[in-house]
PDB file of N, CA and C in Angstrom:
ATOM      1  N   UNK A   1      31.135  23.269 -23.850  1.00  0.00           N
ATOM      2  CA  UNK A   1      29.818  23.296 -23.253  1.00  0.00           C
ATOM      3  C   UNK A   1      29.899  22.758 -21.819  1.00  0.00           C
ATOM      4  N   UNK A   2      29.245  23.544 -20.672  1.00  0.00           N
ATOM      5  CA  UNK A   2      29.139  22.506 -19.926  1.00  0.00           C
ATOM      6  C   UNK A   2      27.541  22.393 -19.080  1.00  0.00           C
ATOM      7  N   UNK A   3      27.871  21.539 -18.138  1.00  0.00           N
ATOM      8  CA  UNK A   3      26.024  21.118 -17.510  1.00  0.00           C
ATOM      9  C   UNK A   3      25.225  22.514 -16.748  1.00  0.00           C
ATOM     10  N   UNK A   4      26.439  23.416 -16.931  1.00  0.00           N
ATOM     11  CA  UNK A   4      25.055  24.449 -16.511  1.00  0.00           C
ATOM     12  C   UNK A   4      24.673  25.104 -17.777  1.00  0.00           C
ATOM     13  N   UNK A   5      25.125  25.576 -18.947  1.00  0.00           N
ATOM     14  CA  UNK A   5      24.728  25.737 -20.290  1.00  0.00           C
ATOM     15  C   UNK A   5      23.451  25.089 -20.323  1.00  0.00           C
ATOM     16  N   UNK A   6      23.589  23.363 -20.538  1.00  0.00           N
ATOM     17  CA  UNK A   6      22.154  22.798 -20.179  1.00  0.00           C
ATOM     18  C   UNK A   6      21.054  22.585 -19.415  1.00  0.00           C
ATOM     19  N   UNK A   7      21.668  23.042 -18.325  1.00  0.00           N
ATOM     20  CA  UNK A   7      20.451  23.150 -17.117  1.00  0.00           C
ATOM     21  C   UNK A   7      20.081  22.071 -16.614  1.00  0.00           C
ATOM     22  N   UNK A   8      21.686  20.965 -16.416  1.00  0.00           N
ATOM     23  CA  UNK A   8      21.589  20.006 -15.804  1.00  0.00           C
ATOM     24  C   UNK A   8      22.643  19.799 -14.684  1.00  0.00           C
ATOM     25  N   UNK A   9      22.692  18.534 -13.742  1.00  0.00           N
ATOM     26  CA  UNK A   9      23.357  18.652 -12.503  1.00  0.00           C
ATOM     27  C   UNK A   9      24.418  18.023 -13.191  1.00  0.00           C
ATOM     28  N   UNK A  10      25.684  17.847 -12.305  1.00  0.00           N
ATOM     29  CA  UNK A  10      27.062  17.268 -12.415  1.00  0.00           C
ATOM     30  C   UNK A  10      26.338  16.051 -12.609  1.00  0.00           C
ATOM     31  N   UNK A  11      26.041  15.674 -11.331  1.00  0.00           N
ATOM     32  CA  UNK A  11      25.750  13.861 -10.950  1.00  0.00           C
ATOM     33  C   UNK A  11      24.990  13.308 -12.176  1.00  0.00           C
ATOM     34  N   UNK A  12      23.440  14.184 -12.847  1.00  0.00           N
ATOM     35  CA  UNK A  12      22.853  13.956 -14.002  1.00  0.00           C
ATOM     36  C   UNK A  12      24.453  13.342 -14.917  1.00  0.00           C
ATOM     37  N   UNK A  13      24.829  14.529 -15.200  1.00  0.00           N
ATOM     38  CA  UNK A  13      26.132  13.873 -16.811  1.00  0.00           C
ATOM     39  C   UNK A  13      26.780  13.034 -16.381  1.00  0.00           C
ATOM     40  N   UNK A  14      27.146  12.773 -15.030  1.00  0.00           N
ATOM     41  CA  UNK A  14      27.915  11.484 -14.886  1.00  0.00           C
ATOM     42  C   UNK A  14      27.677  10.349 -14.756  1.00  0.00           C
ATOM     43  N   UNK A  15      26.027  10.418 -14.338  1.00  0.00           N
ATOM     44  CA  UNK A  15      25.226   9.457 -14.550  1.00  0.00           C
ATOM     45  C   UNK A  15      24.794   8.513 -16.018  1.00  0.00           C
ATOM     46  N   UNK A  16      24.935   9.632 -16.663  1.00  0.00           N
ATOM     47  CA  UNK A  16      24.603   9.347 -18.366  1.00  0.00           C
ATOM     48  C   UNK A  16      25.803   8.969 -18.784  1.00  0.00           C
ATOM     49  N   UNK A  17      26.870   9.670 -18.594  1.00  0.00           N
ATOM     50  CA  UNK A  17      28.326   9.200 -18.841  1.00  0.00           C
ATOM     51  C   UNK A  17      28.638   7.751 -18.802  1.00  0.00           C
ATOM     52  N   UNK A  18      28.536   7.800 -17.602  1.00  0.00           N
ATOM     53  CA  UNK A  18      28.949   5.747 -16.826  1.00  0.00           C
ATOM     54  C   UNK A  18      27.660   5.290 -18.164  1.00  0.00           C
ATOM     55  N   UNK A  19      26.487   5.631 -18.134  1.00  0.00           N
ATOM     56  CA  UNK A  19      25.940   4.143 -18.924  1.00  0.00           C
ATOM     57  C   UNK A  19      26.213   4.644 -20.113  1.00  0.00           C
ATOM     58  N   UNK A  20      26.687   5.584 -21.013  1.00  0.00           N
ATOM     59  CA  UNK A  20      26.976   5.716 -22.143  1.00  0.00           C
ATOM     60  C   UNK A  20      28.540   4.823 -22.526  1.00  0.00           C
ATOM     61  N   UNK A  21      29.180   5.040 -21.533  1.00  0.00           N
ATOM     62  CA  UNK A  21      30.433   3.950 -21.715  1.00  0.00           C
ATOM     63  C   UNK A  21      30.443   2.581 -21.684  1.00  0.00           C
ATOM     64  N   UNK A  22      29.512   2.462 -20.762  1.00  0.00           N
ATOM     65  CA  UNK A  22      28.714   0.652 -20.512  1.00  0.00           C
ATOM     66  C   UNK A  22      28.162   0.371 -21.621  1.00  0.00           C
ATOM     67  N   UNK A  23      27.233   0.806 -22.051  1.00  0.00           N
ATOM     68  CA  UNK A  23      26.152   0.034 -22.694  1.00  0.00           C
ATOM     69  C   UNK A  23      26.243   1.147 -24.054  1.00  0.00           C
ATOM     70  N   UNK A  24      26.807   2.097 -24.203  1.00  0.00           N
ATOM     71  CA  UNK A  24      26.276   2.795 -25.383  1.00  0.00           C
ATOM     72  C   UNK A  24      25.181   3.417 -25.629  1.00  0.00           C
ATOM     73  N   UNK A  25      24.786   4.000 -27.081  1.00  0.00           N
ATOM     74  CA  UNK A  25      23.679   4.414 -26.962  1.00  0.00           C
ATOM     75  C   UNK A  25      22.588   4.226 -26.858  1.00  0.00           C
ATOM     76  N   UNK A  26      22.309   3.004 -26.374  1.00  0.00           N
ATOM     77  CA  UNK A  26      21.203   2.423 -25.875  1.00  0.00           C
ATOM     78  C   UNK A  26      21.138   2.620 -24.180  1.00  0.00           C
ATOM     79  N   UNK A  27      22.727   3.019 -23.580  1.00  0.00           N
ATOM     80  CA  UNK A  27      22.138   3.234 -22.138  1.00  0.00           C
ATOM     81  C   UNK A  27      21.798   4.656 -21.428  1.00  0.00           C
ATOM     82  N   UNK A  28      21.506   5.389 -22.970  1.00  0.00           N
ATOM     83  CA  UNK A  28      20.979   6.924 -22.762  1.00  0.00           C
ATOM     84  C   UNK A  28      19.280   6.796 -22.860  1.00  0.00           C
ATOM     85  N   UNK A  29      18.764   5.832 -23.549  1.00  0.00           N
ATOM     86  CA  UNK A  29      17.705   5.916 -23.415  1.00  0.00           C
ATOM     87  C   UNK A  29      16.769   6.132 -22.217  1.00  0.00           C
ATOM     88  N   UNK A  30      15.572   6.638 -22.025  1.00  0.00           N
ATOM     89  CA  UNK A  30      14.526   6.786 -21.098  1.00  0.00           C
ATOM     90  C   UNK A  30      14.771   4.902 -20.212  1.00  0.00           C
ATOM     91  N   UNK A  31      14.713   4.834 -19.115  1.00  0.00           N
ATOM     92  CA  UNK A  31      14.046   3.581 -18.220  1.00  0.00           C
ATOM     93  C   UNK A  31      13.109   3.789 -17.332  1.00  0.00           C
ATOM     94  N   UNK A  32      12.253   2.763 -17.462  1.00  0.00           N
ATOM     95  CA  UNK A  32      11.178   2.694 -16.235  1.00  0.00           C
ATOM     96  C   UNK A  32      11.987   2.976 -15.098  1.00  0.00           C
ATOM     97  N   UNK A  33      11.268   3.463 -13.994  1.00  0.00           N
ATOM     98  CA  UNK A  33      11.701   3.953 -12.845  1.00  0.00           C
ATOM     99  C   UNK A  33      10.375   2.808 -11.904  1.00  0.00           C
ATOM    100  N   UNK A  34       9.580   1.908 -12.593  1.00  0.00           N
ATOM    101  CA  UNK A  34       8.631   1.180 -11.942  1.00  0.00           C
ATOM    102  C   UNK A  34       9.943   0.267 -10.818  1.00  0.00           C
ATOM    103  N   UNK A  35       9.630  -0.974  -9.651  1.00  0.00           N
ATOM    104  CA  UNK A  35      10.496  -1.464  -9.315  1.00  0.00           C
ATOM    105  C   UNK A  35      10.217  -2.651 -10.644  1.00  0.00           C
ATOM    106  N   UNK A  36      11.255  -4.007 -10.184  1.00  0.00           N
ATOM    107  CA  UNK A  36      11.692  -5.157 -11.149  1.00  0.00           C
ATOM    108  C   UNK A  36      10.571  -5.695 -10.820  1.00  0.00           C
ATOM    109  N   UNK A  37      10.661  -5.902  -9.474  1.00  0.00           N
ATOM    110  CA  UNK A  37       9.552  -7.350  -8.321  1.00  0.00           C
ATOM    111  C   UNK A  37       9.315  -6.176  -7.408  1.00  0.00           C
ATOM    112  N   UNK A  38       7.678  -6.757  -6.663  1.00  0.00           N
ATOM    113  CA  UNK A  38       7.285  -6.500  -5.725  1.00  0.00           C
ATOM    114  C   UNK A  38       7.175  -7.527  -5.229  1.00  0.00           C
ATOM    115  N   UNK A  39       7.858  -8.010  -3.904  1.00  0.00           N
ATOM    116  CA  UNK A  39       7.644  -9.016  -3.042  1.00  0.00           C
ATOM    117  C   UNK A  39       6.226  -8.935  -2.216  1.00  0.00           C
ATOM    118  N   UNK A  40       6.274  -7.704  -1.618  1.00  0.00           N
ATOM    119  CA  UNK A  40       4.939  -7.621  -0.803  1.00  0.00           C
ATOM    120  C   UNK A  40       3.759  -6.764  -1.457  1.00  0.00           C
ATOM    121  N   UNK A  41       3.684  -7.468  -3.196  1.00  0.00           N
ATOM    122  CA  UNK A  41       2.837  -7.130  -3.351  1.00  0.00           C
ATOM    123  C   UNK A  41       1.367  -7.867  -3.234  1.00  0.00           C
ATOM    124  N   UNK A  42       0.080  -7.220  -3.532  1.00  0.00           N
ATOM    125  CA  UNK A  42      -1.139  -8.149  -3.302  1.00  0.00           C
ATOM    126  C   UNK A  42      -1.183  -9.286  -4.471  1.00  0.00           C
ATOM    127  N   UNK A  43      -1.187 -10.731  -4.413  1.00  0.00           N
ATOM    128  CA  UNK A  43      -1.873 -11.912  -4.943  1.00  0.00           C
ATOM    129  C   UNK A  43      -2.761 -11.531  -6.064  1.00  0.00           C
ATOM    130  N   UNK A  44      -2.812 -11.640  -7.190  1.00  0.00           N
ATOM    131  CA  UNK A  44      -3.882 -11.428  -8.210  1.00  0.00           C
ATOM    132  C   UNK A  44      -4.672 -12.027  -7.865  1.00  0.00           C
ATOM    133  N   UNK A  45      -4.884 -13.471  -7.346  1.00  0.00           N
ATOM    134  CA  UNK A  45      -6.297 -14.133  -6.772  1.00  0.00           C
ATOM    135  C   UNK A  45      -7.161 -13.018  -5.684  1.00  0.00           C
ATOM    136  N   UNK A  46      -6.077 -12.245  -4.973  1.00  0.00           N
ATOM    137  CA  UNK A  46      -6.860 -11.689  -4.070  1.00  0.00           C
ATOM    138  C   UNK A  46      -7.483  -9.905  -4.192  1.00  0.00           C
ATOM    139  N   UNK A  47      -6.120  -9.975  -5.196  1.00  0.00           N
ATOM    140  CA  UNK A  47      -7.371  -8.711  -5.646  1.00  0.00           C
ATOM    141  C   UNK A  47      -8.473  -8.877  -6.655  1.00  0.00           C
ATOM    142  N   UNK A  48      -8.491 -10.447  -7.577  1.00  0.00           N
ATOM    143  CA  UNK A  48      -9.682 -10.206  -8.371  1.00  0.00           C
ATOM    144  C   UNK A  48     -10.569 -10.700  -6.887  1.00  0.00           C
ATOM    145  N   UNK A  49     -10.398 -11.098  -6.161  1.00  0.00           N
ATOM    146  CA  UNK A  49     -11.968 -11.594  -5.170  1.00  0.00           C
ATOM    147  C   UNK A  49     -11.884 -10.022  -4.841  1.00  0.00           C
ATOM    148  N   UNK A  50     -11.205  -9.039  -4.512  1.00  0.00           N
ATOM    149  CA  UNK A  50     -11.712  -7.778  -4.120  1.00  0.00           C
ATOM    150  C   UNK A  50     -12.463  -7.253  -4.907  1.00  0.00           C
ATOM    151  N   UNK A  51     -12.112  -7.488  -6.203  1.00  0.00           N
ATOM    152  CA  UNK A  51     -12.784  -6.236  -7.147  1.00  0.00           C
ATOM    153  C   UNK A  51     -14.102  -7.278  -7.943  1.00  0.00           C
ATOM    154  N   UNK A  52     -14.744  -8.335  -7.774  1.00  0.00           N
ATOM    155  CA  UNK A  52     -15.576  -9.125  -7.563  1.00  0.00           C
ATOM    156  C   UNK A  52     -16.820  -8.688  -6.715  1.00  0.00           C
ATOM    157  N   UNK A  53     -15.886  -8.554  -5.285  1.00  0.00           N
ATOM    158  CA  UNK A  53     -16.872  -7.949  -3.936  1.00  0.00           C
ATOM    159  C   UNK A  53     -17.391  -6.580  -4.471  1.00  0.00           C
ATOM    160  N   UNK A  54     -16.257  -6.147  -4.665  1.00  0.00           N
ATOM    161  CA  UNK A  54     -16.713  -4.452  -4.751  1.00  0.00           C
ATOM    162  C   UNK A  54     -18.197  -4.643  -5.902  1.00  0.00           C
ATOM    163  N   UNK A  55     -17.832  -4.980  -7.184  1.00  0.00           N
ATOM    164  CA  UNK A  55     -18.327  -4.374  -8.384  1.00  0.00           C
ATOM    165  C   UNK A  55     -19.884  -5.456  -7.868  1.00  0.00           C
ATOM    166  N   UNK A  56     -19.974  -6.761  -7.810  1.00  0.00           N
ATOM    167  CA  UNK A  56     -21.179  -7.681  -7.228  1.00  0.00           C
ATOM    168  C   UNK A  56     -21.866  -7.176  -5.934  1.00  0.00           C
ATOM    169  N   UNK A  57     -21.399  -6.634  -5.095  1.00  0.00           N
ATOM    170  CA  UNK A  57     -22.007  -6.397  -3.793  1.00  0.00           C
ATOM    171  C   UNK A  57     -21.952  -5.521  -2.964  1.00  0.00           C
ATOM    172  N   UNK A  58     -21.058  -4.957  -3.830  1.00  0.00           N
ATOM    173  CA  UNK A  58     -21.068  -2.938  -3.392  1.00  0.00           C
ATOM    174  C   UNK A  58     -20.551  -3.047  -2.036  1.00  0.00           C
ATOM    175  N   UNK A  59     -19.393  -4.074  -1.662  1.00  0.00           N
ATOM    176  CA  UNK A  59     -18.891  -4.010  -0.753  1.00  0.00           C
ATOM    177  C   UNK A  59     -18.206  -3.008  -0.060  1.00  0.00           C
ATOM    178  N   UNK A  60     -17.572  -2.554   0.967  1.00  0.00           N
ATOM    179  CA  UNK A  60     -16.748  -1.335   1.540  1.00  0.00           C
ATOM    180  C   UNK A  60     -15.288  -2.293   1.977  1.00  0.00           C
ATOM    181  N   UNK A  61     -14.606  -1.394   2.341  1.00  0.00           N
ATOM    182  CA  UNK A  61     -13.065  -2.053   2.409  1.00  0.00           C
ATOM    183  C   UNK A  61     -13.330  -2.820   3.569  1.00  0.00           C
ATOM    184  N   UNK A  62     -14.323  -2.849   5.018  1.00  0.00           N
ATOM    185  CA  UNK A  62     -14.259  -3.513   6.110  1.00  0.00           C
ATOM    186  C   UNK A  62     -14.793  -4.850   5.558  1.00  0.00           C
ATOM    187  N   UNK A  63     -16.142  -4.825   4.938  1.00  0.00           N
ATOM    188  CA  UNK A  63     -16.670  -6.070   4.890  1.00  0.00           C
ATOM    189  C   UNK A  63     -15.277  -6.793   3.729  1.00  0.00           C
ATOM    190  N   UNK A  64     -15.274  -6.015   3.176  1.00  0.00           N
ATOM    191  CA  UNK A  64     -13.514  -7.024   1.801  1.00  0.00           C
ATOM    192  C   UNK A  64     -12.851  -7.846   2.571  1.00  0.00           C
ATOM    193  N   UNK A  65     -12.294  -6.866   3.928  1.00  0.00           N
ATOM    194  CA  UNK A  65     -11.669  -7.661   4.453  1.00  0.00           C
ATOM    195  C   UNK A  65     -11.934  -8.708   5.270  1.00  0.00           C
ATOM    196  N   UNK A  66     -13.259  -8.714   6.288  1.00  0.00           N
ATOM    197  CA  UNK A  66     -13.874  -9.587   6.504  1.00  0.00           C
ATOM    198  C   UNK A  66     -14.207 -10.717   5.791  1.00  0.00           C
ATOM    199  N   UNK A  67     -14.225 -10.805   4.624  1.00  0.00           N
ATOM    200  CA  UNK A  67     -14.428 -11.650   3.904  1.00  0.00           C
ATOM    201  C   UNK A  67     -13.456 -11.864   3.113  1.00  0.00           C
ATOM    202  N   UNK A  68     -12.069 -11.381   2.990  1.00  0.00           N
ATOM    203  CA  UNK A  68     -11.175 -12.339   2.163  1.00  0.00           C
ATOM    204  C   UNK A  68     -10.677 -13.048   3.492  1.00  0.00           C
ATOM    205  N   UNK A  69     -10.232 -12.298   4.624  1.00  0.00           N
ATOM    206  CA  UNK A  69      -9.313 -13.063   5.593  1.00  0.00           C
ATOM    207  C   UNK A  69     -10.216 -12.762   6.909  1.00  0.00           C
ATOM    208  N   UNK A  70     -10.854 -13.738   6.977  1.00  0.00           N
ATOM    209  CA  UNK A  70     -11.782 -13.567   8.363  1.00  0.00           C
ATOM    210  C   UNK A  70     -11.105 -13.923   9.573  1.00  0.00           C
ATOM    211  N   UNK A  71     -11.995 -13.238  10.794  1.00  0.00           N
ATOM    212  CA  UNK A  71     -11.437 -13.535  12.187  1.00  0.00           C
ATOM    213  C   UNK A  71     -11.179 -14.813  12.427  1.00  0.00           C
ATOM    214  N   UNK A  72      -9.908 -14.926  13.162  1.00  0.00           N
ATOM    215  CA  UNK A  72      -9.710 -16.035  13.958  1.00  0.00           C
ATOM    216  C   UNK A  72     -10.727 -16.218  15.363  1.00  0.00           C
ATOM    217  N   UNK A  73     -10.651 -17.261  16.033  1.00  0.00           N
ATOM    218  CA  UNK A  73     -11.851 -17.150  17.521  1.00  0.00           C
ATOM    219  C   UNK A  73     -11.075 -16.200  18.451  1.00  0.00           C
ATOM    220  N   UNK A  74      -9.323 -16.087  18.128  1.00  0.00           N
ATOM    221  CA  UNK A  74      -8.757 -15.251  18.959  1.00  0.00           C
ATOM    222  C   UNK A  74      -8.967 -14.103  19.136  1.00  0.00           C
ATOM    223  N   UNK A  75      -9.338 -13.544  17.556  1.00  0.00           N
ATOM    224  CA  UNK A  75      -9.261 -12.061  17.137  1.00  0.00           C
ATOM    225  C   UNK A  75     -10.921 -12.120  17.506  1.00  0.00           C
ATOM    226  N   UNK A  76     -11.839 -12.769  17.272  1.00  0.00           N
ATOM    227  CA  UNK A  76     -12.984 -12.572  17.828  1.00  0.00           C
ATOM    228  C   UNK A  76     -13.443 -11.956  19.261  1.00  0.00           C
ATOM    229  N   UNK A  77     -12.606 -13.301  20.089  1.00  0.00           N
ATOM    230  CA  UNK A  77     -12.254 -12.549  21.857  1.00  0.00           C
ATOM    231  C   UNK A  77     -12.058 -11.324  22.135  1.00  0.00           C
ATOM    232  N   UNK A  78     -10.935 -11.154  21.134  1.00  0.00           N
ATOM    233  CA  UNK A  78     -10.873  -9.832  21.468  1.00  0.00           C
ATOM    234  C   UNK A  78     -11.724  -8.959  21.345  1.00  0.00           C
ATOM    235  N   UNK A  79     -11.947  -8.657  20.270  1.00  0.00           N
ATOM    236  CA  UNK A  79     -13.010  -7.891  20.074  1.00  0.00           C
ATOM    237  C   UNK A  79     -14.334  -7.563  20.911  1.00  0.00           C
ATOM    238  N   UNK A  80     -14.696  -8.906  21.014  1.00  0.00           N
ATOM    239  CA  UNK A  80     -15.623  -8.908  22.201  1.00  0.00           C
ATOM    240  C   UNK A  80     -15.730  -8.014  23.383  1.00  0.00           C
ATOM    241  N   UNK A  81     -14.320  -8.491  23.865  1.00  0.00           N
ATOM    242  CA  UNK A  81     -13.410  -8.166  25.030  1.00  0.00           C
ATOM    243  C   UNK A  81     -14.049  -6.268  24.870  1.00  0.00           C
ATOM    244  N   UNK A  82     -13.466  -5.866  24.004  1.00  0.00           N
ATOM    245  CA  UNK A  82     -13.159  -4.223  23.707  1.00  0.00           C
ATOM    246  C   UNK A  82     -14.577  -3.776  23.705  1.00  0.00           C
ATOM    247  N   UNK A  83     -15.610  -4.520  22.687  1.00  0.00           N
ATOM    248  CA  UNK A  83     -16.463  -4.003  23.153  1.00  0.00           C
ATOM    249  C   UNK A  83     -17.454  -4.505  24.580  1.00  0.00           C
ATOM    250  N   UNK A  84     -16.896  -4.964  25.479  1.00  0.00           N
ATOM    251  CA  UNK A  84     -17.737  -5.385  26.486  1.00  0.00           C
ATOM    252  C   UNK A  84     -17.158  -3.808  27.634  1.00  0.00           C
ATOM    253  N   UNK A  85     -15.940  -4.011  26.959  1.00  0.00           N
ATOM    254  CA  UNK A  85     -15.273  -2.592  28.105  1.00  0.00           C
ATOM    255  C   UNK A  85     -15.804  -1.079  27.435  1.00  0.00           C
ATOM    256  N   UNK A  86     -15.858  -1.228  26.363  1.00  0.00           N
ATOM    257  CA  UNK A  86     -16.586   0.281  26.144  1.00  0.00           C
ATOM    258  C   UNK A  86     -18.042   0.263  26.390  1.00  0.00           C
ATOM    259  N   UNK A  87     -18.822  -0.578  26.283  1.00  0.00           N
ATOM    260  CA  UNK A  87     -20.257  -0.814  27.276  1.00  0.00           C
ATOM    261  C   UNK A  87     -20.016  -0.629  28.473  1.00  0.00           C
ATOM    262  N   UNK A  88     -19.173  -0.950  29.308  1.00  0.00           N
ATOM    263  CA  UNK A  88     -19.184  -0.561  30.596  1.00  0.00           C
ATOM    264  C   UNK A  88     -18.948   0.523  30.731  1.00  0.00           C
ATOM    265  N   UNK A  89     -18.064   1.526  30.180  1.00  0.00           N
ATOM    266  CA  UNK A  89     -17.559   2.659  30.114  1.00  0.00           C
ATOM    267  C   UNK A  89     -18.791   3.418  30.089  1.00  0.00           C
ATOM    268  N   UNK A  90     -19.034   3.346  28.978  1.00  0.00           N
ATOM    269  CA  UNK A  90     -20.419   4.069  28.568  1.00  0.00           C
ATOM    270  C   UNK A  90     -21.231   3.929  29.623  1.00  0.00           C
ATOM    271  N   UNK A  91     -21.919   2.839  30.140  1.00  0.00           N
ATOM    272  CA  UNK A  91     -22.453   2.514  31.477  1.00  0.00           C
ATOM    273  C   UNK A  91     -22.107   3.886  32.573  1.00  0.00           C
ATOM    274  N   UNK A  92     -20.482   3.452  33.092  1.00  0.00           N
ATOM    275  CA  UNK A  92     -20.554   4.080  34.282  1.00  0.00           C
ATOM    276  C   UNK A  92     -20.759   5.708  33.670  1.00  0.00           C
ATOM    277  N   UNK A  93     -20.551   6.467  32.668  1.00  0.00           N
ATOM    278  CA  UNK A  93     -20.697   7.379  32.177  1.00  0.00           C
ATOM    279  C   UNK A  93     -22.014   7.944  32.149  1.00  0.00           C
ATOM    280  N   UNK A  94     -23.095   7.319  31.844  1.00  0.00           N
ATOM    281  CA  UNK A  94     -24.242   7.750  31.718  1.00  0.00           C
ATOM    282  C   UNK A  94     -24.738   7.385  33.562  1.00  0.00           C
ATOM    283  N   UNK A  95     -24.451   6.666  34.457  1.00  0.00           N
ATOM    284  CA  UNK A  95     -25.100   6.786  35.755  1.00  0.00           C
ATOM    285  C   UNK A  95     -23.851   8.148  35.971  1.00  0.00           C
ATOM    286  N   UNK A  96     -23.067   8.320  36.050  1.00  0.00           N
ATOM    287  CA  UNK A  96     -22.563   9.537  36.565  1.00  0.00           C
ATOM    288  C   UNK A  96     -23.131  10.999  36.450  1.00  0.00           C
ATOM    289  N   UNK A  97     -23.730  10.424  35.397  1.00  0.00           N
ATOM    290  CA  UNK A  97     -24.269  11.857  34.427  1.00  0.00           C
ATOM    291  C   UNK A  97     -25.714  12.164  34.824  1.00  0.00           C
ATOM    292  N   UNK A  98     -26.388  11.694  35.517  1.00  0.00           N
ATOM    293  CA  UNK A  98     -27.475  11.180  36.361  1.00  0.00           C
ATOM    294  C   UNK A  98     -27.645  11.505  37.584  1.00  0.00           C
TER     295      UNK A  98
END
């Protein structure tokens, strides 16, 4: 018999091979393909306060985030900043248009 009879790749049987010699027939079985660890995954504290917001206050993803991790005064400035320059923009835009 071989892997095209079955309608499988080389690498497939050699794959099954190596853990059938390792581990036996227990290393033919099906495995999760999930990862082990997620390092950068989200905090359970912080997704139950998400799903808290959502389901209590019919929150949207901006205000979530506003409210799990709010602005610094830095990130505030800025902001400011951006919108003080698109007011002006807009400004000289509409006297031009005039």
């Amino acid at each position: 018999m071989s892997c095209r009879y079955f309608g499988i790749s080389r690498q497939a049987y050699y794959g099954w091979y190596r853990r059938y010699q390792a581990e036996g027939i227990d290393g033919l079985r099906t495995r999760s393909k999930a990862p082990k660890h997620s390092p950068n995954a989200t905090h359970v504290e912080v997704v139950g306060k998400i799903i808290y917001l959502r389901q209590n206050y019919h929150f949207g993803p901006e205000k979530i985030a506003l409210s799990i991790c709010p602005l610094t005064s830095l990130q505030k400035a800025a902001v400011h900043q951006q919108i003080e320059q698109l007011q002006h923009m807009r400004d000289q835009t509409e006297e031009t248009a005039r």
